[in-house]
C-alpha atoms as a PDB file:
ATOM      1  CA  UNK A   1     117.702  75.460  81.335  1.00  0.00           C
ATOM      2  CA  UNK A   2     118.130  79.175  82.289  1.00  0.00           C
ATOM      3  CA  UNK A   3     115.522  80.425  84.676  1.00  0.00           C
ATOM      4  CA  UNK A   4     116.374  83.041  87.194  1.00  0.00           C
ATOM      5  CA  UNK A   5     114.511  85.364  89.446  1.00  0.00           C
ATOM      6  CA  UNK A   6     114.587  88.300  91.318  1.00  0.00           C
ATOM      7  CA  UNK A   7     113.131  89.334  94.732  1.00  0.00           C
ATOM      8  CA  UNK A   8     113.078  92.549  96.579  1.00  0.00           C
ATOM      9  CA  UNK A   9     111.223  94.312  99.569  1.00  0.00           C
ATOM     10  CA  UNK A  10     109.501  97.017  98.642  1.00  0.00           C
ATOM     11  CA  UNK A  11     106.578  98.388  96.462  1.00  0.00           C
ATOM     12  CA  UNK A  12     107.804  98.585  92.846  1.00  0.00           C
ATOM     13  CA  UNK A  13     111.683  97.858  93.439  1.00  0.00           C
ATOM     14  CA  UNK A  14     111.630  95.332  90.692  1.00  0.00           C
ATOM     15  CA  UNK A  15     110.264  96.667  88.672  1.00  0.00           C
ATOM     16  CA  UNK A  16     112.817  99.908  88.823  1.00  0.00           C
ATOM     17  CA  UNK A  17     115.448  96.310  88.685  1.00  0.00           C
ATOM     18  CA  UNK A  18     114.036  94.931  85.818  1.00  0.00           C
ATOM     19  CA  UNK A  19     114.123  98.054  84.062  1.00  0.00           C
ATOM     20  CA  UNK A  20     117.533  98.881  84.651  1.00  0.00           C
ATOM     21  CA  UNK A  21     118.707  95.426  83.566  1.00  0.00           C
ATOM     22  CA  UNK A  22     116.278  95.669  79.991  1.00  0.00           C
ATOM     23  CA  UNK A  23     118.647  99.081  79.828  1.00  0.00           C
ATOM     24  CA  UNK A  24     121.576  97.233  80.324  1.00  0.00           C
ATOM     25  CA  UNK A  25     120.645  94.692  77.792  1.00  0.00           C
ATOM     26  CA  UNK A  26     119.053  97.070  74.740  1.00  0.00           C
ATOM     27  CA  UNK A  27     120.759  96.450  71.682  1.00  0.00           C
ATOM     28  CA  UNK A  28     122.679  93.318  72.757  1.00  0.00           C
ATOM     29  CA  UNK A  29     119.741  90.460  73.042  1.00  0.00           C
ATOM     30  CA  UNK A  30     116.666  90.152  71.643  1.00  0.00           C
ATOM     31  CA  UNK A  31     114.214  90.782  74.713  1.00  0.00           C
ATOM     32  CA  UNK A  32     110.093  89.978  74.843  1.00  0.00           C
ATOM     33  CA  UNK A  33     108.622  90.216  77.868  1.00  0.00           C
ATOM     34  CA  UNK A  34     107.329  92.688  80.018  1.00  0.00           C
ATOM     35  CA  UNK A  35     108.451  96.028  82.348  1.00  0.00           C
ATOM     36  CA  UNK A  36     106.424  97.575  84.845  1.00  0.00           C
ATOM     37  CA  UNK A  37     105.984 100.843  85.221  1.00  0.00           C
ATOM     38  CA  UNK A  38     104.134 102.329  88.396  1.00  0.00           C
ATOM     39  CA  UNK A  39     102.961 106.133  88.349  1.00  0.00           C
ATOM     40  CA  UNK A  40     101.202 107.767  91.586  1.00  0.00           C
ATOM     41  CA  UNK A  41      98.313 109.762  91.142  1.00  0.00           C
ATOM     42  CA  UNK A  42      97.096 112.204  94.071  1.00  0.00           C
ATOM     43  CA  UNK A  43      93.567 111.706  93.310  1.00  0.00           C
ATOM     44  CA  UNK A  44      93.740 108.103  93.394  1.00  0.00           C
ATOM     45  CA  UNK A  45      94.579 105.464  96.416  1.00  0.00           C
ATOM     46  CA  UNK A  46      95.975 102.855  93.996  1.00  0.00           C
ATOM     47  CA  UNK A  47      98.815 103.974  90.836  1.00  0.00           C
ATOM     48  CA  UNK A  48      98.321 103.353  87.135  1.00  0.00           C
ATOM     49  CA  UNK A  49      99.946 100.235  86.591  1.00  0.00           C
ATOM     50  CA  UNK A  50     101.500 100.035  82.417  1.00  0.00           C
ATOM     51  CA  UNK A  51     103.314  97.206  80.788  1.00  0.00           C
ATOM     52  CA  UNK A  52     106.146  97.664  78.193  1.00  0.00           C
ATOM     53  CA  UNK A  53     106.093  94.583  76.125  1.00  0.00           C
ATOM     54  CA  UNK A  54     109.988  94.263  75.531  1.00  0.00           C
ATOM     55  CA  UNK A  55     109.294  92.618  71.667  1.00  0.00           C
ATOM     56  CA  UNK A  56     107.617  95.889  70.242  1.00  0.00           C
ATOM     57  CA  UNK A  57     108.354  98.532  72.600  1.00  0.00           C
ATOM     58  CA  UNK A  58     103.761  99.514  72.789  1.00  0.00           C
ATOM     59  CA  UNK A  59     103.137 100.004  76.470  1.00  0.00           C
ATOM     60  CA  UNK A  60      99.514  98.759  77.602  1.00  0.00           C
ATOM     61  CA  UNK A  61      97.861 100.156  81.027  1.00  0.00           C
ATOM     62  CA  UNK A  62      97.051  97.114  82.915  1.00  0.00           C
ATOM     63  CA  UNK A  63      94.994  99.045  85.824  1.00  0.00           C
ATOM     64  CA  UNK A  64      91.727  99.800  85.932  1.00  0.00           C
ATOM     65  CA  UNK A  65      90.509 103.202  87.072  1.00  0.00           C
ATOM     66  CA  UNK A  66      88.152 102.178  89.532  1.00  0.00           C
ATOM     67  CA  UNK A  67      87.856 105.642  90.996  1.00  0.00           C
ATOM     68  CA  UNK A  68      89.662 107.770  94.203  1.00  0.00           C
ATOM     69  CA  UNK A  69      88.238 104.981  96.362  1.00  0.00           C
ATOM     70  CA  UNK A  70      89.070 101.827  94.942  1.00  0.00           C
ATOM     71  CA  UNK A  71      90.631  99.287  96.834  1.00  0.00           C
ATOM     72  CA  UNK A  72      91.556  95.851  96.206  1.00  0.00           C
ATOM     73  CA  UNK A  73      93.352  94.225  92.922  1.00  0.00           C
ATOM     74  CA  UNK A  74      92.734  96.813  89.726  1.00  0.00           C
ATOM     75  CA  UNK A  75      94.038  94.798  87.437  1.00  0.00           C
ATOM     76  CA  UNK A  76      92.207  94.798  83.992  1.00  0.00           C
ATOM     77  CA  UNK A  77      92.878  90.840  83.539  1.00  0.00           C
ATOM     78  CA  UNK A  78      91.747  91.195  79.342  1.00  0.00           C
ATOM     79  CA  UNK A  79      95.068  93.626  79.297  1.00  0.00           C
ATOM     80  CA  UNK A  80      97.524  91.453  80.789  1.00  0.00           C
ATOM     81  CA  UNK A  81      95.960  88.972  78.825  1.00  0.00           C
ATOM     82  CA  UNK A  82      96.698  91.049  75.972  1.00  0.00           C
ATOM     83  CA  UNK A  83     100.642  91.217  76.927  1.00  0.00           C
ATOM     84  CA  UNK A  84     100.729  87.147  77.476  1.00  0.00           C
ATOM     85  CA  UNK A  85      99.624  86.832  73.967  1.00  0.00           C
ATOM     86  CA  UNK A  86     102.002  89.126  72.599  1.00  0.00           C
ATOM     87  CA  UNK A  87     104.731  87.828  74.569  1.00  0.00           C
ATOM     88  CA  UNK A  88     103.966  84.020  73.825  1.00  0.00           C
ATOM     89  CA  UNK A  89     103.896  85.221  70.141  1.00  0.00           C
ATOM     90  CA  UNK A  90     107.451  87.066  69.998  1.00  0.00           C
ATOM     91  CA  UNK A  91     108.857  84.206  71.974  1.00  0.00           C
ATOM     92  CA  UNK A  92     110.512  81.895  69.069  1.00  0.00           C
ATOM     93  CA  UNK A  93     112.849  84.784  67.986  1.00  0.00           C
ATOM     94  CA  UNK A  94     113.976  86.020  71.686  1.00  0.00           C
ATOM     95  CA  UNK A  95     116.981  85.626  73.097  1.00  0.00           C
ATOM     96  CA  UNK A  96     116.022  85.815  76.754  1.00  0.00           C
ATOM     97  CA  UNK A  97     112.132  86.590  78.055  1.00  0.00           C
ATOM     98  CA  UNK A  98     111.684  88.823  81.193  1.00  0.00           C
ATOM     99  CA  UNK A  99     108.463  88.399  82.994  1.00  0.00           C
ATOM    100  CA  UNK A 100     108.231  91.734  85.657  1.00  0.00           C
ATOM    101  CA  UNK A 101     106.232  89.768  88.023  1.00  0.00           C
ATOM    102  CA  UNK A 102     104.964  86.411  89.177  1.00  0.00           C
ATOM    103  CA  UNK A 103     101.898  87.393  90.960  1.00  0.00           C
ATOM    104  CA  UNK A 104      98.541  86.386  92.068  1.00  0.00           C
ATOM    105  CA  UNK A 105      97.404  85.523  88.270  1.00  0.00           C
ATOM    106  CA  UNK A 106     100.497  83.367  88.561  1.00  0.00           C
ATOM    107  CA  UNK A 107     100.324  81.765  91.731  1.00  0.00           C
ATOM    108  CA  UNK A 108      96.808  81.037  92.387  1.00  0.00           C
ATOM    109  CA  UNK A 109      95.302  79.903  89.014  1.00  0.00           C
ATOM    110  CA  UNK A 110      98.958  79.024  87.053  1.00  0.00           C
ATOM    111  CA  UNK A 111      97.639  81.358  84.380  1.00  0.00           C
ATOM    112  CA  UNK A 112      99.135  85.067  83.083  1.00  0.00           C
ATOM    113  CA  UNK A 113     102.772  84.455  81.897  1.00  0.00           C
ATOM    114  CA  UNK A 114     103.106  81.301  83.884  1.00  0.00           C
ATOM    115  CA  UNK A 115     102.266  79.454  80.547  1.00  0.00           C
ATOM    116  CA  UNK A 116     104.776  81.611  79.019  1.00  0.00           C
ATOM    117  CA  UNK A 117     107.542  80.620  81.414  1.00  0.00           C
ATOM    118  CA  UNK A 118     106.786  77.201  80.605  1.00  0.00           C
ATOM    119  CA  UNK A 119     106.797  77.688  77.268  1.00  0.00           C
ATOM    120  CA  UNK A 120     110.401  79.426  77.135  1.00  0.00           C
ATOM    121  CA  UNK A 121     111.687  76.360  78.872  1.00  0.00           C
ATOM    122  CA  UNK A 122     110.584  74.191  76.446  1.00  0.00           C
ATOM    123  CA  UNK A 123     112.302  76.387  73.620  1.00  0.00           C
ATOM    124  CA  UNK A 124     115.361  76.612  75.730  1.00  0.00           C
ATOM    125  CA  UNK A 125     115.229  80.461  76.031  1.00  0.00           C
ATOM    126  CA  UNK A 126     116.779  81.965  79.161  1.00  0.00           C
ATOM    127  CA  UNK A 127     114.443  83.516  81.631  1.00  0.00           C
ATOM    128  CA  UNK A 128     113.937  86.281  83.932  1.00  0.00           C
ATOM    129  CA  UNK A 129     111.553  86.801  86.582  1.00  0.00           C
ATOM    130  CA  UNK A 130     110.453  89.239  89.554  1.00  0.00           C
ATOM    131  CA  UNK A 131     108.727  87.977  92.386  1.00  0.00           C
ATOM    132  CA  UNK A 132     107.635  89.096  95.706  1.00  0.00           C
ATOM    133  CA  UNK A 133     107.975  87.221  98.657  1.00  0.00           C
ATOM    134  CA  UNK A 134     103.960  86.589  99.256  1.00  0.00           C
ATOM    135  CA  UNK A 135     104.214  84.821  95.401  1.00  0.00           C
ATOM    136  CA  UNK A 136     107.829  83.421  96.459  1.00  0.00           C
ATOM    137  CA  UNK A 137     106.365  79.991  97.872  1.00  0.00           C
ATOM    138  CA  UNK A 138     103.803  79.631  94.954  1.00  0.00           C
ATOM    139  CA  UNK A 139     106.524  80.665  92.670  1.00  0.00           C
ATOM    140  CA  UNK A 140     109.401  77.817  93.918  1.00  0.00           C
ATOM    141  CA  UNK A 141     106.635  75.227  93.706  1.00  0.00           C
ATOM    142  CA  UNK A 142     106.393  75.968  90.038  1.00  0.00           C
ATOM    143  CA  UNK A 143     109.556  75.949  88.725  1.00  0.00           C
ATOM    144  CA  UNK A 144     110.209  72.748  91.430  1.00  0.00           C
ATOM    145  CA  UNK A 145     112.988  74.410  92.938  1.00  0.00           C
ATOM    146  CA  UNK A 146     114.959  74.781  90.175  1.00  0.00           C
ATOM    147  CA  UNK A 147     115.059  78.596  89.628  1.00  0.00           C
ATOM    148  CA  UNK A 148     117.785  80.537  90.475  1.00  0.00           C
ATOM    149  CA  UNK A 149     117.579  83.183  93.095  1.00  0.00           C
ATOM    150  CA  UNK A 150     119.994  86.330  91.829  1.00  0.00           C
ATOM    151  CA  UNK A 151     121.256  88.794  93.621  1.00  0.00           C
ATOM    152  CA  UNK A 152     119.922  92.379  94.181  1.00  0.00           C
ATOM    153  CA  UNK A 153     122.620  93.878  91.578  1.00  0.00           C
ATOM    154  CA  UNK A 154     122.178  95.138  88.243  1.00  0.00           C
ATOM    155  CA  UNK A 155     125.831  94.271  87.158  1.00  0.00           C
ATOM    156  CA  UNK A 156     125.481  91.311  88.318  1.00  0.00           C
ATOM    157  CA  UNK A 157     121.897  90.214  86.490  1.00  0.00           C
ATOM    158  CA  UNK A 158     122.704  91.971  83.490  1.00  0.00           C
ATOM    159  CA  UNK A 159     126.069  89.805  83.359  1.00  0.00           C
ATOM    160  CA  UNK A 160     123.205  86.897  84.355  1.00  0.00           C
ATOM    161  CA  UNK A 161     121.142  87.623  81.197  1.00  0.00           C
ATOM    162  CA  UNK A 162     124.052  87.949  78.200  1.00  0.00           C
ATOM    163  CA  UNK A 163     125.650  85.029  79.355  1.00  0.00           C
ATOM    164  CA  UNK A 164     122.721  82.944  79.345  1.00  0.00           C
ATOM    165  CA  UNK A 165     120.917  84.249  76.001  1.00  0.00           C
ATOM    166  CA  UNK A 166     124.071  84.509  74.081  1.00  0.00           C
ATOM    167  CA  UNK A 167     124.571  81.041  74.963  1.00  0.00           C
ATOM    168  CA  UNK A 168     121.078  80.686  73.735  1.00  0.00           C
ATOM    169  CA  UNK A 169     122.381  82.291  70.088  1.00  0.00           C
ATOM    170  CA  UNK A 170     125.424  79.973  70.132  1.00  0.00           C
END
């Protein structure tokens, strides 16, 4: 069993990670998964949050506009549904799966990709996962301790990935 993760301070640093490493990887495993990408807007307290599923390449927004005031969690819960059931779907012919976060959906109700993870396990397939120190406990008490913690370098977890999905290939 494969299963790694990453962790780093500040507001959308993984995901900027996680997309660096998918860059790293393009071409040379067959990814599914998901990237995050967070864009500001001025008129708006919270960002529009978008998922790139990793197995087709469609990006889905995951946020809901809840207008200039909004506050509180606005994510649309029928999207990211959406990308689980894409993800769970492309995951007998990946090489690796990268989930961009373990979050609240995760760690409070054990649903959103944490099925997934399991899943991948099961199949043997390598995987990759961001999560923020609030979800870190949650997240360790999933995977029972036995996830490794990488370090904060894209050499490094890019090196992480091809060794462990081509040794899922071999």
């Amino acid at each position: 069993m494969k299963l790694g993760y990453i962790s780093l301070p500040g507001r959308g640093a993984s995901d900027r990670f996680l997309a660096q490493v998918v860059d790293g990887l393009a071409g040379r495993l067959r990814l599914c998964g998901t990237v995050q990408t967070n864009t500001a807007r001025a008129d708006r307290r919270k960002c529009d949050m978008d998922l790139r599923l990793l197995s087709t390449g469609e990006v889905l927004r995951i946020s809901e506009d809840r207008g200039a005031l909004a506050r509180g969690c606005t994510l649309d819960t029928s999207v990211l549904a959406q990308a689980v059931v894409a993800t769970e779907a492309a995951l007998p012919g990946a090489d690796l799966l990268i989930v961009n976060k373990f979050g609240k959906t995760e760690a409070e109700a054990g649903g959103g990709f944490a099925p997934v993870i399991g899943e991948a396990i099961c199949l043997d397939v390598p995987v990759l996962v961001g999560v923020n120190a609030l979800n870190l406990p949650a997240f360790e008490a999933f995977t029972d301790g036995l996830a490794e913690a990488l370090p904060a370098d894209v050499s490094h977890v890019t090196d992480w990935c091809l060794r462990a999905g081509l040794r899922h290939v071999a």
